[in-house]
PDB file of N, CA and C in Angstrom:
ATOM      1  N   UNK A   1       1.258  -9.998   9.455  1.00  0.00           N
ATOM      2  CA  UNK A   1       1.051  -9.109   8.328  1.00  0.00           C
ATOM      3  C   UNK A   1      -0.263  -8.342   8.510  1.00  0.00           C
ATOM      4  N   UNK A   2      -1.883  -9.311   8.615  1.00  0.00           N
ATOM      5  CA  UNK A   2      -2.903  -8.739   9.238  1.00  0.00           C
ATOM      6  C   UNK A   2      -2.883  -7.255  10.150  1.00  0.00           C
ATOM      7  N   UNK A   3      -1.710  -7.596  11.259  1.00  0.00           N
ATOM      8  CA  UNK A   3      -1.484  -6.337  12.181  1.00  0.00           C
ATOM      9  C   UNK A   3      -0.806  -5.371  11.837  1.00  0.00           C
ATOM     10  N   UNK A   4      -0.145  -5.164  10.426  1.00  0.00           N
ATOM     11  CA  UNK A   4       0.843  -4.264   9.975  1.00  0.00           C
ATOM     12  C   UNK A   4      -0.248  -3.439   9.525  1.00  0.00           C
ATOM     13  N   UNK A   5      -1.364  -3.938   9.004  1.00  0.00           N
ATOM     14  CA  UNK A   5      -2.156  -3.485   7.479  1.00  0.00           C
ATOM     15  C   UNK A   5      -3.285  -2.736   8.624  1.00  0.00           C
ATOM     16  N   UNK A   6      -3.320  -2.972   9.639  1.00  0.00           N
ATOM     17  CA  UNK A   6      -4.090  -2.091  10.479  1.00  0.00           C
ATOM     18  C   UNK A   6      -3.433  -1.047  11.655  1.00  0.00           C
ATOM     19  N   UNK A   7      -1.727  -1.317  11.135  1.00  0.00           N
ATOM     20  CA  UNK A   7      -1.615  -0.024  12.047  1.00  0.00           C
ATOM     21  C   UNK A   7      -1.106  -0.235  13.612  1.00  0.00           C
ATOM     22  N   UNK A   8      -0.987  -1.376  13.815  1.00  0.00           N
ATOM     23  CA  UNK A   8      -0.725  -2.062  14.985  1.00  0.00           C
ATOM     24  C   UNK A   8       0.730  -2.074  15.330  1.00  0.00           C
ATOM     25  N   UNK A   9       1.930  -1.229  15.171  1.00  0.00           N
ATOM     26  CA  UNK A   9       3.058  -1.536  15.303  1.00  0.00           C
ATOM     27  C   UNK A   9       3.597  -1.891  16.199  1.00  0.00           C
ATOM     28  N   UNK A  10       3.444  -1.376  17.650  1.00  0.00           N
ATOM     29  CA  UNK A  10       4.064  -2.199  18.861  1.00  0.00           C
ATOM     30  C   UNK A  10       3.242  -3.631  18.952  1.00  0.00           C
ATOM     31  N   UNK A  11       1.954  -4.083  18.652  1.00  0.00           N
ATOM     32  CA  UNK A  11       1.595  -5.329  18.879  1.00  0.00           C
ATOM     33  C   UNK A  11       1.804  -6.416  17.941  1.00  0.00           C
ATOM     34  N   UNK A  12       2.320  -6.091  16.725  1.00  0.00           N
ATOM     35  CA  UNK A  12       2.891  -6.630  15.535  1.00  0.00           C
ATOM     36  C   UNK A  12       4.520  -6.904  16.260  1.00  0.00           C
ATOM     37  N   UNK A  13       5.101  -5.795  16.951  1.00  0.00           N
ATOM     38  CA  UNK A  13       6.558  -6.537  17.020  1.00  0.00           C
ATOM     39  C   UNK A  13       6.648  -7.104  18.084  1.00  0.00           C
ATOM     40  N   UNK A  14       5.894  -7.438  19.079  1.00  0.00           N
ATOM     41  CA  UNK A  14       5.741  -8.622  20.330  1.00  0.00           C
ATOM     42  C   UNK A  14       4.962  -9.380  19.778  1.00  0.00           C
ATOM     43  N   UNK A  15       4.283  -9.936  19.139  1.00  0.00           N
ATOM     44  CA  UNK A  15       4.171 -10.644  18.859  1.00  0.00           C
ATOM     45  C   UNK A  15       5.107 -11.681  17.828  1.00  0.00           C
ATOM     46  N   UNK A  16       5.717 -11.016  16.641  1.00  0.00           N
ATOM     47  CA  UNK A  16       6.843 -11.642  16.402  1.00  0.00           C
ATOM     48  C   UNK A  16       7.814 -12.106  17.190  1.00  0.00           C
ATOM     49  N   UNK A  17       8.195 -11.259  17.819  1.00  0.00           N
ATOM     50  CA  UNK A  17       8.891 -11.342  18.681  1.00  0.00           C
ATOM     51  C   UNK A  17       8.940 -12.738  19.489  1.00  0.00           C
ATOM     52  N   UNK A  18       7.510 -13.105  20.079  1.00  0.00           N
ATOM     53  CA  UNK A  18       7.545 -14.322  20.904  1.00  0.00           C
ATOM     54  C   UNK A  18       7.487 -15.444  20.044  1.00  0.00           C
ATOM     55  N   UNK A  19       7.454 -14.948  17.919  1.00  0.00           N
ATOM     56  CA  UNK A  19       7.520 -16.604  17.630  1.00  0.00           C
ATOM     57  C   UNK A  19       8.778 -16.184  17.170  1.00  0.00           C
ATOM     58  N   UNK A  20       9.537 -15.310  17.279  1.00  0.00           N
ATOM     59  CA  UNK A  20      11.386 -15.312  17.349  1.00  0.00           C
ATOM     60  C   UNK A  20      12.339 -15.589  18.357  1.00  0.00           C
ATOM     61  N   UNK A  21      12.213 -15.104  19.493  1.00  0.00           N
ATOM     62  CA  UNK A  21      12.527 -15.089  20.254  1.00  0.00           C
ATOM     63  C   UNK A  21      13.365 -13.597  20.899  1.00  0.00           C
ATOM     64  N   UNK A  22      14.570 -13.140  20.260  1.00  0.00           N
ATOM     65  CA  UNK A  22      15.018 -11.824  20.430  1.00  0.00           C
ATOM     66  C   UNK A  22      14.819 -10.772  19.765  1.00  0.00           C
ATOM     67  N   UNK A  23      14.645  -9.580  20.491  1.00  0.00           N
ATOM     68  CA  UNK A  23      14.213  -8.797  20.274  1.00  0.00           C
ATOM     69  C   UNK A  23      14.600  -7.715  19.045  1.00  0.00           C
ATOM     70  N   UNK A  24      16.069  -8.057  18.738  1.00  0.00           N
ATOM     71  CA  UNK A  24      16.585  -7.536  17.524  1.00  0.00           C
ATOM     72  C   UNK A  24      16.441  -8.019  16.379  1.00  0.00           C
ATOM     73  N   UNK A  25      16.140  -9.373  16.585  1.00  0.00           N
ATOM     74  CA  UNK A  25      15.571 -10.228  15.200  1.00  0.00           C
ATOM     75  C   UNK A  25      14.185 -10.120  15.283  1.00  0.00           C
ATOM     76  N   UNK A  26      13.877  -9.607  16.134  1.00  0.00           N
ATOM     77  CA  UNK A  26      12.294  -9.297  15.832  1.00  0.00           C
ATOM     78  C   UNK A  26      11.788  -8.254  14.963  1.00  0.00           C
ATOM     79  N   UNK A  27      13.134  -7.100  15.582  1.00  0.00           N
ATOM     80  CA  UNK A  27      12.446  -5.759  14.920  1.00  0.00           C
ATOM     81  C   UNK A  27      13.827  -5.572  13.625  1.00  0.00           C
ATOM     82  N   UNK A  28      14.222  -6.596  13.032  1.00  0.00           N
ATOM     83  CA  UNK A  28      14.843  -6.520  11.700  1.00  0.00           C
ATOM     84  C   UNK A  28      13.457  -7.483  11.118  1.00  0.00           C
ATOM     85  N   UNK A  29      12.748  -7.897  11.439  1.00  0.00           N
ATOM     86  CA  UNK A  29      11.387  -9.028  10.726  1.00  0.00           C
ATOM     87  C   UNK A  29      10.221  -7.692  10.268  1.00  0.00           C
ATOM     88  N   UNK A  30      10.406  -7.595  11.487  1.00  0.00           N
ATOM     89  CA  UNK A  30       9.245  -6.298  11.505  1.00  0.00           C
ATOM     90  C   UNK A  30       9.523  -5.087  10.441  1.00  0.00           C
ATOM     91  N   UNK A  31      10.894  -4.732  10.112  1.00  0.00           N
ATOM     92  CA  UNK A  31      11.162  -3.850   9.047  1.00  0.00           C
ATOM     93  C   UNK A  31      10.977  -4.640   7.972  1.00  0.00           C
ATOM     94  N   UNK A  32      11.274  -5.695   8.015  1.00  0.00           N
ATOM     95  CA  UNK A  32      11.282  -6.348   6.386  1.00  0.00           C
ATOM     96  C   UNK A  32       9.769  -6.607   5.363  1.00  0.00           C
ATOM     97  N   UNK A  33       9.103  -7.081   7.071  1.00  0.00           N
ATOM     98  CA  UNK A  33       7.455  -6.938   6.906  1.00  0.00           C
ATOM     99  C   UNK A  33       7.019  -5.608   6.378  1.00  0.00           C
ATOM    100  N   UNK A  34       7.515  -4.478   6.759  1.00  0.00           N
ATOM    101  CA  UNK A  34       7.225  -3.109   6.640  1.00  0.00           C
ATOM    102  C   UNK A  34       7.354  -2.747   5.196  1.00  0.00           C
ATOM    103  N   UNK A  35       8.193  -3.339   5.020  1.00  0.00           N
ATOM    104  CA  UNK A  35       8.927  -2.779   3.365  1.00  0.00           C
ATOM    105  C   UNK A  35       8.271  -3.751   2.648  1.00  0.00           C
ATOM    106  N   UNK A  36       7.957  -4.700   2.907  1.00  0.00           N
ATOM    107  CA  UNK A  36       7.031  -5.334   2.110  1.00  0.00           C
ATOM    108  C   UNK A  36       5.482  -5.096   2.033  1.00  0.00           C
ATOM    109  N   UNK A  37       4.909  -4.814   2.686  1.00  0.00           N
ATOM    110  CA  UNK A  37       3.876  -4.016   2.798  1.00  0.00           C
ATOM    111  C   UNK A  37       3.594  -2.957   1.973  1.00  0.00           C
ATOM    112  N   UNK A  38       4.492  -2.097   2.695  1.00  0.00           N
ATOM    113  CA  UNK A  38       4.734  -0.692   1.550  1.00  0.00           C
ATOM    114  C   UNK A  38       4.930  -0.848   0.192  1.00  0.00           C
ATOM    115  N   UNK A  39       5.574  -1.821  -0.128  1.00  0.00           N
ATOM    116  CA  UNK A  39       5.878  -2.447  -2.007  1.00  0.00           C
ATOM    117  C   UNK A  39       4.653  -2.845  -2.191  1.00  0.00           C
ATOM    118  N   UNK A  40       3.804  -3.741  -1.449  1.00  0.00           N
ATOM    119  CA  UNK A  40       2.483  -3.977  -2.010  1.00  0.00           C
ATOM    120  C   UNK A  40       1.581  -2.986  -2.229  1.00  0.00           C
ATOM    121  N   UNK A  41       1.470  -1.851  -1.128  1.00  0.00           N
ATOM    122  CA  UNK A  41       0.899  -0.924  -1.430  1.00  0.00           C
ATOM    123  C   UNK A  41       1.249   0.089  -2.480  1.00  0.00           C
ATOM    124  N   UNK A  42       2.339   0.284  -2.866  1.00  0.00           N
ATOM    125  CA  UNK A  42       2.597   1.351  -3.721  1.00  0.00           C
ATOM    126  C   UNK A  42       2.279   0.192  -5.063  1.00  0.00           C
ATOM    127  N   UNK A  43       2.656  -0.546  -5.245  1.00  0.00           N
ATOM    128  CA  UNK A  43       2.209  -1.389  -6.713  1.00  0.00           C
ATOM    129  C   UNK A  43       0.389  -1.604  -6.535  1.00  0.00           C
ATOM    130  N   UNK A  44       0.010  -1.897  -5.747  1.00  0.00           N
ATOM    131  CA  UNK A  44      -1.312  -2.387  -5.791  1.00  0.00           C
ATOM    132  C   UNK A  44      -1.956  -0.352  -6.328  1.00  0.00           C
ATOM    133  N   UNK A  45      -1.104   0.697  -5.918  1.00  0.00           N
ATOM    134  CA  UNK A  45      -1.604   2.478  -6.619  1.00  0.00           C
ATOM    135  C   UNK A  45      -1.414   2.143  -8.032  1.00  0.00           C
ATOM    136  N   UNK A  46      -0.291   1.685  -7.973  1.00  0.00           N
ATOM    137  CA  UNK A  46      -0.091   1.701  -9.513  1.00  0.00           C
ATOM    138  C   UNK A  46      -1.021   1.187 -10.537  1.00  0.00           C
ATOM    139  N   UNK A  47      -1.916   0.301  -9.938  1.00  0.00           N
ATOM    140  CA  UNK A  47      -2.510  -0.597 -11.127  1.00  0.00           C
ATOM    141  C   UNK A  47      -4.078   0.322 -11.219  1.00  0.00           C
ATOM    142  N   UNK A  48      -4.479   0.955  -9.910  1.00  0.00           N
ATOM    143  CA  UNK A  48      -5.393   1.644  -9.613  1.00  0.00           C
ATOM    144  C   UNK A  48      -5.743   2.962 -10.378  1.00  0.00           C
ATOM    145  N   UNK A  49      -6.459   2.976 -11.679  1.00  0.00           N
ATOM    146  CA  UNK A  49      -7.080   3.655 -12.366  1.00  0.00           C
ATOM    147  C   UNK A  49      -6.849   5.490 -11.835  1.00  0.00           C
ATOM    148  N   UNK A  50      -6.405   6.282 -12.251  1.00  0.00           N
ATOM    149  CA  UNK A  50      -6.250   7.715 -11.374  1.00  0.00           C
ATOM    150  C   UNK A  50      -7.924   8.337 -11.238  1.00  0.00           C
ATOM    151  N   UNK A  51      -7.449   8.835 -10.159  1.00  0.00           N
ATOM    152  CA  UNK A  51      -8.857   9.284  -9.858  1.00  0.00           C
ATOM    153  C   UNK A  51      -9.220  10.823 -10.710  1.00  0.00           C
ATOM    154  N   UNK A  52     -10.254  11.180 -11.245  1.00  0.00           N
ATOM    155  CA  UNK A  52     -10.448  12.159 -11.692  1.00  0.00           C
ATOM    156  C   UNK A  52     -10.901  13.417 -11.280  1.00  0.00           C
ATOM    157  N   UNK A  53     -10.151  14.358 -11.449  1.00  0.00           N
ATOM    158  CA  UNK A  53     -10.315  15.739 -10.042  1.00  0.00           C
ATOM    159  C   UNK A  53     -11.377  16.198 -10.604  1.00  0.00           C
ATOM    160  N   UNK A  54     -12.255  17.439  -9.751  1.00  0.00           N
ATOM    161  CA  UNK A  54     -13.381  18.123 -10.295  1.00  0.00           C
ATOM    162  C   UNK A  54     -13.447  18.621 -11.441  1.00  0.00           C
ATOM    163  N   UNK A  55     -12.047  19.210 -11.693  1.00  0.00           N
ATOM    164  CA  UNK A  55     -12.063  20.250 -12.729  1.00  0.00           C
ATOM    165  C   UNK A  55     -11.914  19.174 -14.116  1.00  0.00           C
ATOM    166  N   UNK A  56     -11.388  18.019 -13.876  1.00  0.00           N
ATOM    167  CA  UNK A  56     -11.872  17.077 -15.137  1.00  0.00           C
ATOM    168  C   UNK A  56     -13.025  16.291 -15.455  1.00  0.00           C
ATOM    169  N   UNK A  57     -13.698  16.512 -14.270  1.00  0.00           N
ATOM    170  CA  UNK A  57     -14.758  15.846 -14.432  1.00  0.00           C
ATOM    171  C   UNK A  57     -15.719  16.613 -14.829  1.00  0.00           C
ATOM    172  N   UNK A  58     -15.391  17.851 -15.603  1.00  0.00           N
ATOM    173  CA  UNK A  58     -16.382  19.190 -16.243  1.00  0.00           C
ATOM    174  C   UNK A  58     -16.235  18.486 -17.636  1.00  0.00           C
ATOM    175  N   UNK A  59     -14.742  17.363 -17.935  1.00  0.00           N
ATOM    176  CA  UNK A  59     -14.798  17.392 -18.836  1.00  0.00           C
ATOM    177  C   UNK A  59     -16.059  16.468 -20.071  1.00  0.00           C
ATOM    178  N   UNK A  60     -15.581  16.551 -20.831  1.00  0.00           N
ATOM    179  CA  UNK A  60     -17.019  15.254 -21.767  1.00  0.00           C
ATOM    180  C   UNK A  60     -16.761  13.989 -21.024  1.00  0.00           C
ATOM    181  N   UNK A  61     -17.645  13.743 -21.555  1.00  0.00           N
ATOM    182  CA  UNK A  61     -17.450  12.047 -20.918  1.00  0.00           C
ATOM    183  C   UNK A  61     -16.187  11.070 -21.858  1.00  0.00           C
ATOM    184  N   UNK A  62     -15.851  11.818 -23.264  1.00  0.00           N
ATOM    185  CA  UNK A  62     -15.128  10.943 -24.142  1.00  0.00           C
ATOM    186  C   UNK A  62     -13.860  11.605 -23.741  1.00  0.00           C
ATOM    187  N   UNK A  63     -13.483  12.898 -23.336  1.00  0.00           N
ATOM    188  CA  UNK A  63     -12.237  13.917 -22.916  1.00  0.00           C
ATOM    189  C   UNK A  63     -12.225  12.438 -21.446  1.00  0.00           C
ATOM    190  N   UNK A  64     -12.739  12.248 -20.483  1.00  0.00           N
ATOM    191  CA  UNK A  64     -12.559  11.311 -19.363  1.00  0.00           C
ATOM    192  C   UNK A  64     -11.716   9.810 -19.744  1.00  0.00           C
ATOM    193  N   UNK A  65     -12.967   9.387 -20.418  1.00  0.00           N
ATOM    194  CA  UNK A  65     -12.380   7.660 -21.578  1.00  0.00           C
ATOM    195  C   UNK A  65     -10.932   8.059 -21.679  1.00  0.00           C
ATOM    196  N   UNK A  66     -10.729   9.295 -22.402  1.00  0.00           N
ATOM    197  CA  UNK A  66      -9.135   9.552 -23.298  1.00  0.00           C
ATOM    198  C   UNK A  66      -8.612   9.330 -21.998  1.00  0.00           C
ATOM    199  N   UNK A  67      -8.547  10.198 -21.124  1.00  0.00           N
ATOM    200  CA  UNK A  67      -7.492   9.923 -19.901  1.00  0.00           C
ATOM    201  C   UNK A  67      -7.055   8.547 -19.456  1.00  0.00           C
ATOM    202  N   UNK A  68      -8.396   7.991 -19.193  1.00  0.00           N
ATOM    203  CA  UNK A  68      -8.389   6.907 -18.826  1.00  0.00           C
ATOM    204  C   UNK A  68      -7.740   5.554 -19.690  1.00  0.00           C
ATOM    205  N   UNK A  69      -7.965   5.849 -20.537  1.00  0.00           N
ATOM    206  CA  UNK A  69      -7.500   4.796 -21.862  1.00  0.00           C
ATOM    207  C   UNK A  69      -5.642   5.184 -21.722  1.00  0.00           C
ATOM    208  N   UNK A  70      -5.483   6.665 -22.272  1.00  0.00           N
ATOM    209  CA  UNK A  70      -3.883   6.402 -21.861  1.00  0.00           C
ATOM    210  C   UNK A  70      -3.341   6.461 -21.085  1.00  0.00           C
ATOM    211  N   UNK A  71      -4.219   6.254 -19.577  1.00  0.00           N
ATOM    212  CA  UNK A  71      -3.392   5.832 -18.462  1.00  0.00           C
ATOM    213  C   UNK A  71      -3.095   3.906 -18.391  1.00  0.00           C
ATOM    214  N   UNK A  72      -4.012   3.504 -19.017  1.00  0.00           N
ATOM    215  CA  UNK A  72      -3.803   2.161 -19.347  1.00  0.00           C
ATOM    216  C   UNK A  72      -3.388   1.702 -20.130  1.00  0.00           C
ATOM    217  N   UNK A  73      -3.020   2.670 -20.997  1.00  0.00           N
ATOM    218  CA  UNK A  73      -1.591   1.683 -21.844  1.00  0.00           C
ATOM    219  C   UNK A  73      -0.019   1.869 -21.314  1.00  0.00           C
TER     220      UNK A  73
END
């Protein structure tokens, strides 16, 4: 998983690979790893506060709070 999260894709699927053994069950592991990854990452955006662009950040500081507040409910 470590090697997915850095990008490592051919050394992520030999290495499965040698604690699988064949090479097609390696790279059906390796997709499943993938898609799981990707689900963590897109939920772990979700919980992540939106970032505020320039042109809102002209705004008041209480116009900011508001955003922020009903992005969290």
């Amino acid at each position: 998983m470590e090697l997915l999260k850095v990008s490592k894709d051919k050394r992520t699927l030999k290495f499965i690979q040698k604690s699988v053994g064949i090479h097609t069950y390696a790279k059906r592991k390796w997709e499943e790893l993938s898609t799981l990854l990707e689900t963590m990452r897109t939920a772990a955006a979700r919980l992540m506060p939106p970032t505020l662009s320039k042109r809102c950040c002209r705004a008041t500081k209480n116009q900011q709070h508001l955003v922020l507040d009903l992005w969290a409910t």
